[in-house]
N, C-alpha and C. Protein backbone atom coordinates (compact mmCIF):
# COMPACT_ATOMS: atom_id res chain seq x y z
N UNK A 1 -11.47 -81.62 38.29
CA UNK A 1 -12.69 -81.57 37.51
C UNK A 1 -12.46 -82.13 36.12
N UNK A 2 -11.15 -82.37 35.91
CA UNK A 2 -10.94 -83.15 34.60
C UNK A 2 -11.01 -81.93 33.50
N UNK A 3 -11.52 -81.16 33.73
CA UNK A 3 -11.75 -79.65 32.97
C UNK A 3 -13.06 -79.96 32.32
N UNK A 4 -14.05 -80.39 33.07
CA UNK A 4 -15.50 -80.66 32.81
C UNK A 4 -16.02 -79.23 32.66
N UNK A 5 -16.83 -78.34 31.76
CA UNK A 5 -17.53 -77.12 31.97
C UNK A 5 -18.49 -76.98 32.45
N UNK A 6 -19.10 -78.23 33.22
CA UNK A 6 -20.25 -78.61 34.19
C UNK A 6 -20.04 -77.58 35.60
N UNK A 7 -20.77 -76.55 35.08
CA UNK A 7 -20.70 -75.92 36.54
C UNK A 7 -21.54 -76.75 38.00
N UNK A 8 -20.67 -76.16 38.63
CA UNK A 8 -21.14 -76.67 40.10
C UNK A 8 -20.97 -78.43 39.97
N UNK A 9 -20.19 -79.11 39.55
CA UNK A 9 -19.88 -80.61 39.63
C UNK A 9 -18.98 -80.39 40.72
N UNK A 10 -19.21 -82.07 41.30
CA UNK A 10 -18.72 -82.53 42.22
C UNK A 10 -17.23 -82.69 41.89
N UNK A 11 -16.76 -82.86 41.38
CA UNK A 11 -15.08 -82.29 40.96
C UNK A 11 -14.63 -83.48 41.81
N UNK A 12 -13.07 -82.80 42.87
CA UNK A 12 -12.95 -83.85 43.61
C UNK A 12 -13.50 -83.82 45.48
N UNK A 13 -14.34 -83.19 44.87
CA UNK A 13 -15.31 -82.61 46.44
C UNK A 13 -16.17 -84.22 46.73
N UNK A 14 -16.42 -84.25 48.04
CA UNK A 14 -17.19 -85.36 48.78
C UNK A 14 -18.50 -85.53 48.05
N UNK A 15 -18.88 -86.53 48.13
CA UNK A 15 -20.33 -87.07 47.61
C UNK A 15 -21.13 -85.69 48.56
N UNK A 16 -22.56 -85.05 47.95
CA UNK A 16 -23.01 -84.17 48.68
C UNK A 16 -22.39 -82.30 48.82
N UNK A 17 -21.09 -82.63 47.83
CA UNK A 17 -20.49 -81.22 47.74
C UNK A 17 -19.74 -80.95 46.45
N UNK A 18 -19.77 -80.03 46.14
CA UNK A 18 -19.46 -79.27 44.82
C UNK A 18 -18.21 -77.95 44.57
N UNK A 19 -18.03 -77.81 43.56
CA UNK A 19 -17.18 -76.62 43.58
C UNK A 19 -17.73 -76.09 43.01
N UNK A 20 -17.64 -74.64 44.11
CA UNK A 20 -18.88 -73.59 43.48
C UNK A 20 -18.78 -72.81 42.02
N UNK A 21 -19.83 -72.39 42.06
CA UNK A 21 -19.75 -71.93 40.94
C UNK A 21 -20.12 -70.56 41.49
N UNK A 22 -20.14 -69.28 39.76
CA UNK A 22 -19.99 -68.04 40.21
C UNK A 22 -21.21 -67.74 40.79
N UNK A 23 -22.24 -68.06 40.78
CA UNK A 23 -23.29 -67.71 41.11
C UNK A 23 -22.88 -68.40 42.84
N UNK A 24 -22.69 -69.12 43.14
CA UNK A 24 -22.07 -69.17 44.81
C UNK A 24 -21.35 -68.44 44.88
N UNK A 25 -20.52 -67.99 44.74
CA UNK A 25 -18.92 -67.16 45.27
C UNK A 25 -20.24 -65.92 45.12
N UNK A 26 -20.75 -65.27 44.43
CA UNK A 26 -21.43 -63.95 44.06
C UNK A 26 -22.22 -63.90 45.69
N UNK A 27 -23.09 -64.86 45.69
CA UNK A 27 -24.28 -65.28 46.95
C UNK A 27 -23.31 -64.97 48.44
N UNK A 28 -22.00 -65.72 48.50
CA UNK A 28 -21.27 -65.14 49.35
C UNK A 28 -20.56 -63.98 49.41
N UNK A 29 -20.02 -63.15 48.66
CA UNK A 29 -19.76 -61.97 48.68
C UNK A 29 -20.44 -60.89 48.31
N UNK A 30 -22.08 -61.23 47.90
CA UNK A 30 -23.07 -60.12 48.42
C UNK A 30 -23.19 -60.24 50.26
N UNK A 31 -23.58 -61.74 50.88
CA UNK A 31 -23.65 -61.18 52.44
C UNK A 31 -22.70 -60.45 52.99
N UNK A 32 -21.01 -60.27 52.40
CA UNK A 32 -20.67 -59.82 52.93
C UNK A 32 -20.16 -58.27 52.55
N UNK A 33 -21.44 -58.08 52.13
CA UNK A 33 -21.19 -56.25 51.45
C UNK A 33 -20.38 -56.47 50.12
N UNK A 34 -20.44 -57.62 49.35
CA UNK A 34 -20.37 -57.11 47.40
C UNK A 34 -18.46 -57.80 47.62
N UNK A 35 -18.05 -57.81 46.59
CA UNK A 35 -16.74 -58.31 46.67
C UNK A 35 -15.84 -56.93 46.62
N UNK A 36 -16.62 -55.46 46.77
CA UNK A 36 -15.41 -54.95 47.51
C UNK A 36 -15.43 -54.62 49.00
N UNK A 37 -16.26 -55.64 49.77
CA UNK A 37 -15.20 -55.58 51.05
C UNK A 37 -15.04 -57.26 51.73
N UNK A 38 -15.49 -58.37 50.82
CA UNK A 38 -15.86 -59.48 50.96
C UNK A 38 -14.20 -60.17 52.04
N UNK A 39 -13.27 -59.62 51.28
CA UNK A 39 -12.29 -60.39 51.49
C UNK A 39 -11.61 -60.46 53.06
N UNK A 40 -12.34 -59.13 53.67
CA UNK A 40 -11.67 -59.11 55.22
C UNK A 40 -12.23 -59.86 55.91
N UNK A 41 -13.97 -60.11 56.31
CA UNK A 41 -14.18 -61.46 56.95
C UNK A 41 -14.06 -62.69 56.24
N UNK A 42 -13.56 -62.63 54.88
CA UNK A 42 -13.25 -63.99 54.56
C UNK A 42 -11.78 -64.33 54.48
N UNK A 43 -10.90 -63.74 54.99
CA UNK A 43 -9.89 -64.23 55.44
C UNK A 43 -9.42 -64.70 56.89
N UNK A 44 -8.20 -65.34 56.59
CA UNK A 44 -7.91 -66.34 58.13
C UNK A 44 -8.12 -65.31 59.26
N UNK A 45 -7.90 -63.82 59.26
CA UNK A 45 -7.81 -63.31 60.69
C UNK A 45 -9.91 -62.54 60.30
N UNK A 46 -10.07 -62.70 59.73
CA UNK A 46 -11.90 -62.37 59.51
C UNK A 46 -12.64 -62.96 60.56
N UNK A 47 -14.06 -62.90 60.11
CA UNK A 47 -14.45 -63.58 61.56
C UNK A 47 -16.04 -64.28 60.65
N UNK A 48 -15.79 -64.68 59.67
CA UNK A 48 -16.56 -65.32 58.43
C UNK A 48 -16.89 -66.93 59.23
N UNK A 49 -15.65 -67.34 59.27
CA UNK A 49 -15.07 -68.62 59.83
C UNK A 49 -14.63 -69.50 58.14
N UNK A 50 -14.60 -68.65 56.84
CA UNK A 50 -13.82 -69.13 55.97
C UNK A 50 -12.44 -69.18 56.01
N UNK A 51 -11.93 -68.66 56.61
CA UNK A 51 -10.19 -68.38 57.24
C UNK A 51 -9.44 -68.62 56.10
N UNK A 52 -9.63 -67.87 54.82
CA UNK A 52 -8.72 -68.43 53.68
C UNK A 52 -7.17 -68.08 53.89
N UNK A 53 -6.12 -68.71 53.52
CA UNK A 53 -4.55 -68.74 54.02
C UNK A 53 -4.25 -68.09 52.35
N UNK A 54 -3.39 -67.06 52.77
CA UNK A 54 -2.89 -66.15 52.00
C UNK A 54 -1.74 -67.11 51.52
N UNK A 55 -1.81 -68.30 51.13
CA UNK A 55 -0.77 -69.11 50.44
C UNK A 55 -0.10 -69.26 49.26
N UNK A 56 -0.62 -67.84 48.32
CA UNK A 56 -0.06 -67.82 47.56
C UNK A 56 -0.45 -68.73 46.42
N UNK A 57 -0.12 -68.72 45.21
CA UNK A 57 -0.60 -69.64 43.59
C UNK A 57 0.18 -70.33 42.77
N UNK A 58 0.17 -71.04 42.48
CA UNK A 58 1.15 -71.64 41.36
C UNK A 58 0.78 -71.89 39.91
N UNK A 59 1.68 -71.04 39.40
CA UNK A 59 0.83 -70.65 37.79
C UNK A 59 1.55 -71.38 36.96
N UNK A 60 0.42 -72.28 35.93
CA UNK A 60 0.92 -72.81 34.88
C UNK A 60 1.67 -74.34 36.25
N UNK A 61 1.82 -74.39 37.03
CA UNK A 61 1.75 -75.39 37.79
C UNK A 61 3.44 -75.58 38.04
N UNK A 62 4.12 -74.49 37.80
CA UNK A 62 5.84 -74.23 37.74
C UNK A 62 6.33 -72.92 38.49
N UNK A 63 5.74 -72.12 38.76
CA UNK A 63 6.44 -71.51 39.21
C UNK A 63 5.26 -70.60 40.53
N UNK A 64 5.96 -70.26 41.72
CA UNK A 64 5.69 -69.59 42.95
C UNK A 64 5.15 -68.14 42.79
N UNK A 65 3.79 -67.73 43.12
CA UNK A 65 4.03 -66.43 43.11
C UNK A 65 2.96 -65.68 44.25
N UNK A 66 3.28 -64.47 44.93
CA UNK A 66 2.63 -64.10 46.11
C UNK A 66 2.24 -65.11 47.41
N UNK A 67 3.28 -65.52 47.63
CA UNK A 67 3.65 -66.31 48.83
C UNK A 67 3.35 -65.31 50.02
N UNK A 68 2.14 -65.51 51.33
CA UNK A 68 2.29 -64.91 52.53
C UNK A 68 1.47 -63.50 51.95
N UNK A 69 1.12 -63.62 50.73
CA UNK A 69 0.68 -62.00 50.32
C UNK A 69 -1.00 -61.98 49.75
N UNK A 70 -1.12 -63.29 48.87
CA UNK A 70 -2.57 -63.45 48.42
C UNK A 70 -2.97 -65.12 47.65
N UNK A 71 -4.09 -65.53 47.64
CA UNK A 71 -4.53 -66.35 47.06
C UNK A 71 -5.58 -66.44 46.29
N UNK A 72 -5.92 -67.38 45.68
CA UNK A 72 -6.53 -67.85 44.42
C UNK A 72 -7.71 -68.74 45.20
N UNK A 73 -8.85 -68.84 44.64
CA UNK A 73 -9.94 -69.72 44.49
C UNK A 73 -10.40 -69.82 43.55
N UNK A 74 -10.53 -71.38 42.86
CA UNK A 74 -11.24 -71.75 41.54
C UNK A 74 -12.91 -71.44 41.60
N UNK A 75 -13.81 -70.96 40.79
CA UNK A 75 -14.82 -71.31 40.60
C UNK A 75 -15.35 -72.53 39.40
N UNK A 76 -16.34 -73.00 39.16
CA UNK A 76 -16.62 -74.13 38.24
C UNK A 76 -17.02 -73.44 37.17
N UNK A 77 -17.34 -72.22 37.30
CA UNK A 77 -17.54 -71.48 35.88
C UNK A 77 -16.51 -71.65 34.87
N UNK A 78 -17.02 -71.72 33.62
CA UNK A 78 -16.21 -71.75 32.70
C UNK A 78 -16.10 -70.58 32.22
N UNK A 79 -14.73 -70.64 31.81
CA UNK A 79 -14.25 -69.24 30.77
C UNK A 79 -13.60 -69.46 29.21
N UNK A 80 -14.65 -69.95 29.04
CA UNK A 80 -13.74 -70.45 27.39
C UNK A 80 -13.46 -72.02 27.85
N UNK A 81 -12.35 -72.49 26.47
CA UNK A 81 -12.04 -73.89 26.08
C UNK A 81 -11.13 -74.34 27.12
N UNK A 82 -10.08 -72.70 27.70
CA UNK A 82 -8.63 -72.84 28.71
C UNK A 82 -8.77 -72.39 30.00
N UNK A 83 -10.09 -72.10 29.67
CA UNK A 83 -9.31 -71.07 31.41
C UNK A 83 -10.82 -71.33 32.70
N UNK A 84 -11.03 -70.93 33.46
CA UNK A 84 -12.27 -70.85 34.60
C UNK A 84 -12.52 -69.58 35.22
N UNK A 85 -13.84 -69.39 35.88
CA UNK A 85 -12.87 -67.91 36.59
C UNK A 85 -12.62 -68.61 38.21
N UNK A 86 -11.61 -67.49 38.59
CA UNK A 86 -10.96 -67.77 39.76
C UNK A 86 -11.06 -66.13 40.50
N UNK A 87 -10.93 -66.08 41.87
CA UNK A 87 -11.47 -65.28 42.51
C UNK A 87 -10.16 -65.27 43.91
N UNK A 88 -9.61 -63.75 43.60
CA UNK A 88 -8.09 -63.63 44.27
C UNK A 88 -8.80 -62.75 45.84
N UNK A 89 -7.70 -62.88 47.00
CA UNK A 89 -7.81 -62.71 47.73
C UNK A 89 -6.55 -62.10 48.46
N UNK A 90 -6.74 -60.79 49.41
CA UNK A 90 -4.82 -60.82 49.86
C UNK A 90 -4.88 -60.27 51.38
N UNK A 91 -3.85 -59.91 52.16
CA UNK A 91 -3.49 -58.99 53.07
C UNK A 91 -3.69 -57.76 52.98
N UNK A 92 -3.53 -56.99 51.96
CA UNK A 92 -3.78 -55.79 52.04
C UNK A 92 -4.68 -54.76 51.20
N UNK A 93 -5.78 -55.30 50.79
CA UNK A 93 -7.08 -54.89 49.97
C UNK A 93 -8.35 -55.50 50.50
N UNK A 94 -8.94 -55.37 50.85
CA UNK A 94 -10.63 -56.32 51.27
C UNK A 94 -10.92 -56.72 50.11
N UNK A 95 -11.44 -56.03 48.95
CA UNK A 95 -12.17 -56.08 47.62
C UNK A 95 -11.48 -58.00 47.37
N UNK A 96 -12.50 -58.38 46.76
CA UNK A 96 -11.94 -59.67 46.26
C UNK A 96 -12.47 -59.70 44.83
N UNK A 97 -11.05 -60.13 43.94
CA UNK A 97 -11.19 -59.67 42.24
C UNK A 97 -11.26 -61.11 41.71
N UNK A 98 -11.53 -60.73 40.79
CA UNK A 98 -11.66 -62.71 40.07
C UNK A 98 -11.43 -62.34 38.38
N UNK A 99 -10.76 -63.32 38.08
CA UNK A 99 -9.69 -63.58 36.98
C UNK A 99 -10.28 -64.80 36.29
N UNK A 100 -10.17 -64.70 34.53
CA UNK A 100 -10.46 -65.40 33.84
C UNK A 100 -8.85 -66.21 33.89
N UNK A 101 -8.98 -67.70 34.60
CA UNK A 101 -7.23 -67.92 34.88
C UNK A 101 -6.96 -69.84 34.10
N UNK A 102 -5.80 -69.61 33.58
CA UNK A 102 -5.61 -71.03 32.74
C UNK A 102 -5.73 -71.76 33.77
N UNK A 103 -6.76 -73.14 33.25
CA UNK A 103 -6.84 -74.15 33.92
C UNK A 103 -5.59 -74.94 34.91
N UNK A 104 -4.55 -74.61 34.04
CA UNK A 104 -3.32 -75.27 34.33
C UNK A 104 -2.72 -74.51 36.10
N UNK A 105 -3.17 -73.70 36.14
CA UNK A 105 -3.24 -73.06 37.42
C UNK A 105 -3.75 -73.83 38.29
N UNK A 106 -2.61 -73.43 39.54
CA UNK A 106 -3.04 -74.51 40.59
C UNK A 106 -3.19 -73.56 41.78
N UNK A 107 -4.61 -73.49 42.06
CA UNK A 107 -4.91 -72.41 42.98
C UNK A 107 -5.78 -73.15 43.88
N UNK A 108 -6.32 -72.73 44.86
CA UNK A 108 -7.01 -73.47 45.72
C UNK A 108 -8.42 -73.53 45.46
N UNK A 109 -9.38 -74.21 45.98
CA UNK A 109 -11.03 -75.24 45.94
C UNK A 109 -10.92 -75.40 47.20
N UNK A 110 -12.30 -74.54 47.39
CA UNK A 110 -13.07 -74.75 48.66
C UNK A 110 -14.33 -75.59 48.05
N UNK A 111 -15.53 -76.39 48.87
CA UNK A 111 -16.52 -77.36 48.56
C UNK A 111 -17.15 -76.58 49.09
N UNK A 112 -18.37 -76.81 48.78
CA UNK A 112 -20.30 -76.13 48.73
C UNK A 112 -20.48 -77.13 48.86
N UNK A 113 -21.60 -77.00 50.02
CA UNK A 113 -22.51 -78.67 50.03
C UNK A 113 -23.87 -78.32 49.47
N UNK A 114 -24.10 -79.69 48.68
CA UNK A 114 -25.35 -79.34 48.17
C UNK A 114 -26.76 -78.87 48.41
């Protein structure tokens, strides 16, 4: 996204799709009962058909952390000049929490079609 504060831009998503913003991630984890129980059908063994992979984050873009245990999704919301919010996910909690997280974070982007 170049660190554009243009919510919901096409980032590096396909012509026709976007990276959501909080008001999407919110829209999806109200259908699935609010983000504290969002995260069990939206993970790989869920039955959402989002199948997110507990792959773990790379912070600051150097170092490994919660490998096999939880992951990260960017939203296009902005959080200030540094950071976005991002929206964590794991194995062993449903609730899905979201973090004001430095851009420099390399977490995963799912696309919204328009």
């Amino acid at each position: 996204m170049c660190y554009s504060d243009e919510e919901e831009i096409q980032g590096l998503c396909s012509p026709g799709w976007h990276i959501p913003s909080e008001s999407d991630w919110n829209q999806l984890f109200t259908y699935y009962q609010g983000s504290a129980f969002a995260g069990g059908p939206l993970l790989y063994s869920g039955y959402s058909g989002f199948d997110a992979q507990v792959i773990g984050i790379v912070a600051f873009n150097t170092s490994r952390h919660f490998d096999g245990f939880a992951t990260m999704f960017w939203s296009s919301t902005s959080h200030g000049p540094l950071k976005a919010w991002a929206h964590g996910m794991n194995d062993y909690n449903y609730s899905v929490s979201y973090y004001p997280g430095y851009r420099a974070n390399a977490f995963s982007v799912r696309c919204v079609k328009d």
